[in-house]
Protein backbone atom coordinates (compact mmCIF):
# COMPACT_ATOMS: atom_id res chain seq x y z
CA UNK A 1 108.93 82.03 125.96
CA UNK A 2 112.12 84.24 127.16
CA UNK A 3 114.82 85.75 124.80
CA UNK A 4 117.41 82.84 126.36
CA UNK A 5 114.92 80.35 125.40
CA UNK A 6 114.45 81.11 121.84
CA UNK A 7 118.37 82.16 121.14
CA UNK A 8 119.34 78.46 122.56
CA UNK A 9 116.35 76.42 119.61
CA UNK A 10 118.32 78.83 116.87
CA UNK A 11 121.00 77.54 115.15
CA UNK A 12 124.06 80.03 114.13
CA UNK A 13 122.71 80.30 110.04
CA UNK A 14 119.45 81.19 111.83
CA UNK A 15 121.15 84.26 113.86
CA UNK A 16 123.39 84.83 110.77
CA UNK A 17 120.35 85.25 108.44
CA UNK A 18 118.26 87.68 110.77
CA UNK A 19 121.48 89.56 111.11
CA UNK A 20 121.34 89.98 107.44
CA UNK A 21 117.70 90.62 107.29
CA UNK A 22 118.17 93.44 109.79
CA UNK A 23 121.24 95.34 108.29
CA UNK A 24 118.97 95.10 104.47
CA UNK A 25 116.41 96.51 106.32
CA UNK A 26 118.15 99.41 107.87
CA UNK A 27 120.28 100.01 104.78
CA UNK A 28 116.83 100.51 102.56
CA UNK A 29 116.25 103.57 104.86
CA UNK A 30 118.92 105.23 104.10
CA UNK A 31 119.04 104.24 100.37
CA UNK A 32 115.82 105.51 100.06
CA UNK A 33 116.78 109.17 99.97
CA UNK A 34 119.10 108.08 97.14
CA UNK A 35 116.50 106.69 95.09
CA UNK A 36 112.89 109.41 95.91
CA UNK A 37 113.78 112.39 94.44
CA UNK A 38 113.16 115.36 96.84
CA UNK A 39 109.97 117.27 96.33
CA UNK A 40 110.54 121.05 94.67
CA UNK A 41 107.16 122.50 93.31
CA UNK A 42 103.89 123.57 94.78
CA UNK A 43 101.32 123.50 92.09
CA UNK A 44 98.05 124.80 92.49
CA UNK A 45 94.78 124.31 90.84
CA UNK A 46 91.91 126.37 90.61
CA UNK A 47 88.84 125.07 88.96
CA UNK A 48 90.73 122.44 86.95
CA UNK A 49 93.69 125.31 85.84
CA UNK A 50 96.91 125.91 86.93
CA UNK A 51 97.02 128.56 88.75
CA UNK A 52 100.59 129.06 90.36
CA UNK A 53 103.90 126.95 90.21
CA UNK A 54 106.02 127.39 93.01
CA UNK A 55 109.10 126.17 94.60
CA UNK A 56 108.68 124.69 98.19
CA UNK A 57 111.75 126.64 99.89
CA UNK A 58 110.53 130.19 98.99
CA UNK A 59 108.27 131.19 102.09
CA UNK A 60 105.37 132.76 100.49
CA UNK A 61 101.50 133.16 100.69
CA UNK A 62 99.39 133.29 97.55
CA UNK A 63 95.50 134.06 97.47
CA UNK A 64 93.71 131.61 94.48
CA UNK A 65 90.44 132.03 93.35
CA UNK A 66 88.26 129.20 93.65
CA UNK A 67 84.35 128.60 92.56
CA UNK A 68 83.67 129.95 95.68
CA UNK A 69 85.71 132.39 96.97
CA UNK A 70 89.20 133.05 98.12
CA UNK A 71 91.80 130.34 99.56
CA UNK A 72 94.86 131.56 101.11
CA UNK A 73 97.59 128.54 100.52
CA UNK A 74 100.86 129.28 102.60
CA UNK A 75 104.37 127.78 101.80
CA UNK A 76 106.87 127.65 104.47
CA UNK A 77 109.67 125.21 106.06
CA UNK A 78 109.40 123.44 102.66
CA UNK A 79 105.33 122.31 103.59
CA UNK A 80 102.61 123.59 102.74
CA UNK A 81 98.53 123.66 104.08
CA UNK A 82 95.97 125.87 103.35
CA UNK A 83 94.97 128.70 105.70
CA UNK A 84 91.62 129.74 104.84
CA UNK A 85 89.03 129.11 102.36
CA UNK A 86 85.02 130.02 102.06
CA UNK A 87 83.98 126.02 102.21
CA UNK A 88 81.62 125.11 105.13
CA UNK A 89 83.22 122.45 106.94
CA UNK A 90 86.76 123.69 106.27
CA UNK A 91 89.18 120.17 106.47
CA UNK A 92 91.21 121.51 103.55
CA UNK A 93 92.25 123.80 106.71
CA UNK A 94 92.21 120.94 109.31
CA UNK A 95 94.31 118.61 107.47
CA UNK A 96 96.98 121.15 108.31
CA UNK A 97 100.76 120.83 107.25
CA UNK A 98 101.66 118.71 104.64
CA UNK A 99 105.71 117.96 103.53
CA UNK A 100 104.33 115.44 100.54
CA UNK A 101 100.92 114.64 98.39
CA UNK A 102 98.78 117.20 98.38
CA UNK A 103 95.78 119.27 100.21
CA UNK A 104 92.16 119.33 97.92
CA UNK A 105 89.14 122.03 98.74
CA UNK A 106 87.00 120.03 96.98
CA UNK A 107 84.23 122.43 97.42
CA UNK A 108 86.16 125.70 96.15
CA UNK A 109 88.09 123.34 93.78
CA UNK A 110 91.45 124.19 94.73
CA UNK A 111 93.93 121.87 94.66
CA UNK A 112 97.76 122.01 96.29
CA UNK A 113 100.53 119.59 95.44
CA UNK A 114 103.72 119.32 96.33
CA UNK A 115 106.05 117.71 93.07
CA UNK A 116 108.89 116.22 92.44
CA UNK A 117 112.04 117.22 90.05
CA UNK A 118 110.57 118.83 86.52
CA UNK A 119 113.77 117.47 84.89
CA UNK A 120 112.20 114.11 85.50
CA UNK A 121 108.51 114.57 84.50
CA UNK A 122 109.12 113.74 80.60
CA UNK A 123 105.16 113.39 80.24
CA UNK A 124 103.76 110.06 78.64
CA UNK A 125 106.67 107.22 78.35
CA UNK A 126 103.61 104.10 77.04
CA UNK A 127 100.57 104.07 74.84
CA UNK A 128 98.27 101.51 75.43
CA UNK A 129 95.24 100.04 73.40
């Protein structure tokens, strides 16, 4: 089935309403940015601790002791990755650059992740039973 084909079985409230379904569509992309606050804060864990806080457009490298050893954790660009640590198979290294979420040496027990806005981390807002 051509394009010429399936334009002449539409009717015009059919071409009207994927009109409108498109222009929603692109107009959540660019609301988006609106609504997600941009990420600020590196955080990083060491064995369950907080170790550093720091904001994602300084360019810096810290050193964090783990369980293990040593992992170097470099900011810069506004990412982050980690660029060496003393685990064995090293994919906290191989996951590479990351601009959101977080990076996990799971067998040093560091953990890197990138946060939102303090302003709007009010801790607990429900108490369930």
């Amino acid at each position: 089935m051509n394009l010429r084909t399936l334009l002449d079985k539409t009717t015009a409230a059919d071409r009207l309403f994927f009109l409108l379904l498109i222009i929603l569509s692109l107009s959540g992309i660019f609301f988006i940015r609106e609504i997600l606050p941009e990420s600020q804060t590196v955080l990083i864990d060491a064995d369950g601790k907080p170790a550093y806080v720091l904001p994602l457009n300084e360019d810096k490298t810290v050193s964090v002791e783990g369980s293990e050893g040593k992992t170097i954790v470099e900011i810069r660009g506004k990412r982050v990755r980690i660029m060496d640590s003393p685990c064995r198979n090293k994919l906290c290294i191989r996951q590479g650059w990351v601009e959101t979420g977080g990076v996990v040496c799971l067998p040093n027990k560091v953990v890197v992740t990138i946060r939102g806005h303090e302003e709007n981390d009010r801790g607990v807002d429900a108490v369930t039973r």
